[in-house]
Protein backbone atom coordinates (compact mmCIF):
# COMPACT_ATOMS: atom_id res chain seq x y z
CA UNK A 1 0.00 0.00 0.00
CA UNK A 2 1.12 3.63 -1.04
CA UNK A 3 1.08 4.95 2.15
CA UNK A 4 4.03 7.02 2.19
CA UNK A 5 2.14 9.60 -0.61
CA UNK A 6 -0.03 11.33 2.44
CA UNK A 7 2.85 11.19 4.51
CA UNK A 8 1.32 8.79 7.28
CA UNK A 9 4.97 7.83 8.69
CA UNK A 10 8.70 8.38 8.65
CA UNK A 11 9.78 5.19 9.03
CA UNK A 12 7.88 1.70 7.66
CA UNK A 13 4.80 0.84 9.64
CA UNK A 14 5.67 -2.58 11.41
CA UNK A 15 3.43 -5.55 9.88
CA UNK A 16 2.62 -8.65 11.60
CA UNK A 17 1.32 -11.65 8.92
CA UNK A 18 1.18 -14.79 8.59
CA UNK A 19 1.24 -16.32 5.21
CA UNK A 20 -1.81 -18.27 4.53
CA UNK A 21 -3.91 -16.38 6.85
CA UNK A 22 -6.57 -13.44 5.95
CA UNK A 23 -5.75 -10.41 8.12
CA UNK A 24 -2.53 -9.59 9.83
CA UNK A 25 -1.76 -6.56 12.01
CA UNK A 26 0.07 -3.04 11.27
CA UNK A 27 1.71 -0.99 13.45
CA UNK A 28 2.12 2.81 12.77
CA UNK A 29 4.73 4.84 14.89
CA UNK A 30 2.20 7.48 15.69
CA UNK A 31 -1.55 7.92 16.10
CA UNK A 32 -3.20 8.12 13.25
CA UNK A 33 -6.29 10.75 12.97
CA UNK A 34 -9.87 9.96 11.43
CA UNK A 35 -8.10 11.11 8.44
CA UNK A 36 -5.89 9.11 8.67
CA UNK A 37 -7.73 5.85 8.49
CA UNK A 38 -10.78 7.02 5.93
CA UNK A 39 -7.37 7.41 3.61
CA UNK A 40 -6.07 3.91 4.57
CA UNK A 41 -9.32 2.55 3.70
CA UNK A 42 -10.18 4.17 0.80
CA UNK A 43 -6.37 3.27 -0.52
CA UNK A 44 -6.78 -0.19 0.26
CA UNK A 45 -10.07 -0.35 -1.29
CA UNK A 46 -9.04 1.08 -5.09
CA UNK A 47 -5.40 -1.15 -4.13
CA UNK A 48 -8.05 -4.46 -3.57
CA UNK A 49 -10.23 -3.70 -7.04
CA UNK A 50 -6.81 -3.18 -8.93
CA UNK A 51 -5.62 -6.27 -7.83
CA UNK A 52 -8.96 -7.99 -8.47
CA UNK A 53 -9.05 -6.72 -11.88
CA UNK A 54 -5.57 -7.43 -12.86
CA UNK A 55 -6.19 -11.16 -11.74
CA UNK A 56 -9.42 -11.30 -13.58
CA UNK A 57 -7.68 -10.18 -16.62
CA UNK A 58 -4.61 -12.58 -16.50
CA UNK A 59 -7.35 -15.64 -15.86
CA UNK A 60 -9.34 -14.42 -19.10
CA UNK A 61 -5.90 -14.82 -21.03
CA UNK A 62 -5.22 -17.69 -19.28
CA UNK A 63 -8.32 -19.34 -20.34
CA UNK A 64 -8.27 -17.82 -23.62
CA UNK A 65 -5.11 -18.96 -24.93
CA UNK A 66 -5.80 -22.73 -23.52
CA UNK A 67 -9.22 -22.87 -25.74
CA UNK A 68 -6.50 -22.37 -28.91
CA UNK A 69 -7.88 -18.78 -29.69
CA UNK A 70 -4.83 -17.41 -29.17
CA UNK A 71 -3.58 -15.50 -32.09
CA UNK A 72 0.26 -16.72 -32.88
CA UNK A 73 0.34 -19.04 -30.03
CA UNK A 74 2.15 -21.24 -31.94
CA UNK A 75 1.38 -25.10 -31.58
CA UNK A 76 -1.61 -24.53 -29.06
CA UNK A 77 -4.41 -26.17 -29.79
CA UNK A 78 -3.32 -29.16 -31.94
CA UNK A 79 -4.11 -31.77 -30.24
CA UNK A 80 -2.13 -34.85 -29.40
CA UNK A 81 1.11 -35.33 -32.00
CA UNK A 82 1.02 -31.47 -32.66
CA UNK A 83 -1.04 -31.69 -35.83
CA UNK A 84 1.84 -32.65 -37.59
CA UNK A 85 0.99 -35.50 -40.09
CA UNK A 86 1.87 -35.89 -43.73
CA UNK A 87 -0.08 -33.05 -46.10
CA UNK A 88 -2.37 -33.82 -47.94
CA UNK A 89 -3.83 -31.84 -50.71
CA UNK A 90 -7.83 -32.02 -51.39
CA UNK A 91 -8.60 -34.83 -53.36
CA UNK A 92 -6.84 -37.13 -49.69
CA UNK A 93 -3.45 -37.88 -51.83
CA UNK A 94 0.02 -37.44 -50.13
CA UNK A 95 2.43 -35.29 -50.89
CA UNK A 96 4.96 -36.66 -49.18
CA UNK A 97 8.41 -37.04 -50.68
CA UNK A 98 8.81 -40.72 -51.96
């Protein structure tokens, strides 16, 4: 969080988290004013939709590009053996050399 743009704090506030858990704790080294905290909020908010967004985004690529409608993605969407059989022209004769 961008919390250094209002000025809230000199130094880093201290955080206390766990990974795998859903909250933690943070530790300013002052009191923070009503101010204060409607700005932490609303930061963390527009910070939390950003995020959400962002992930939504990568996910719809994700998804996308594993469906083969990727443009240029190469050999996606093949199928087993990569699609790479002998040619054939229309009438179902080989071209293959020999």
């Amino acid at each position: 969080m961008k919390i250094k743009e209002k000025g809230l704090t000199g130094k880093a506030p201290y955080i206390r988290y766990t990974r795998g858990d859903n909250n933690g704790l943070v530790g300013f080294y002052r009191p923070l004013t009503e101010d204060d905290i409607q700005f932490v909020k609303e930061t963390m908010e527009e910070e939390e939709r950003q995020f959400e967004i962002e992930r939504a985004q990568v996910a719809a690529r994700s998804a996308f590009s594993q469906s083969g409608g990727g443009a240029g993605e190469g050999g996606k969407g093949r199928g087993r053996g990569g699609g790479r059989g002998r040619e054939r022209d229309c009438g179902g004769q080989s071209r293959g050399k020999g």
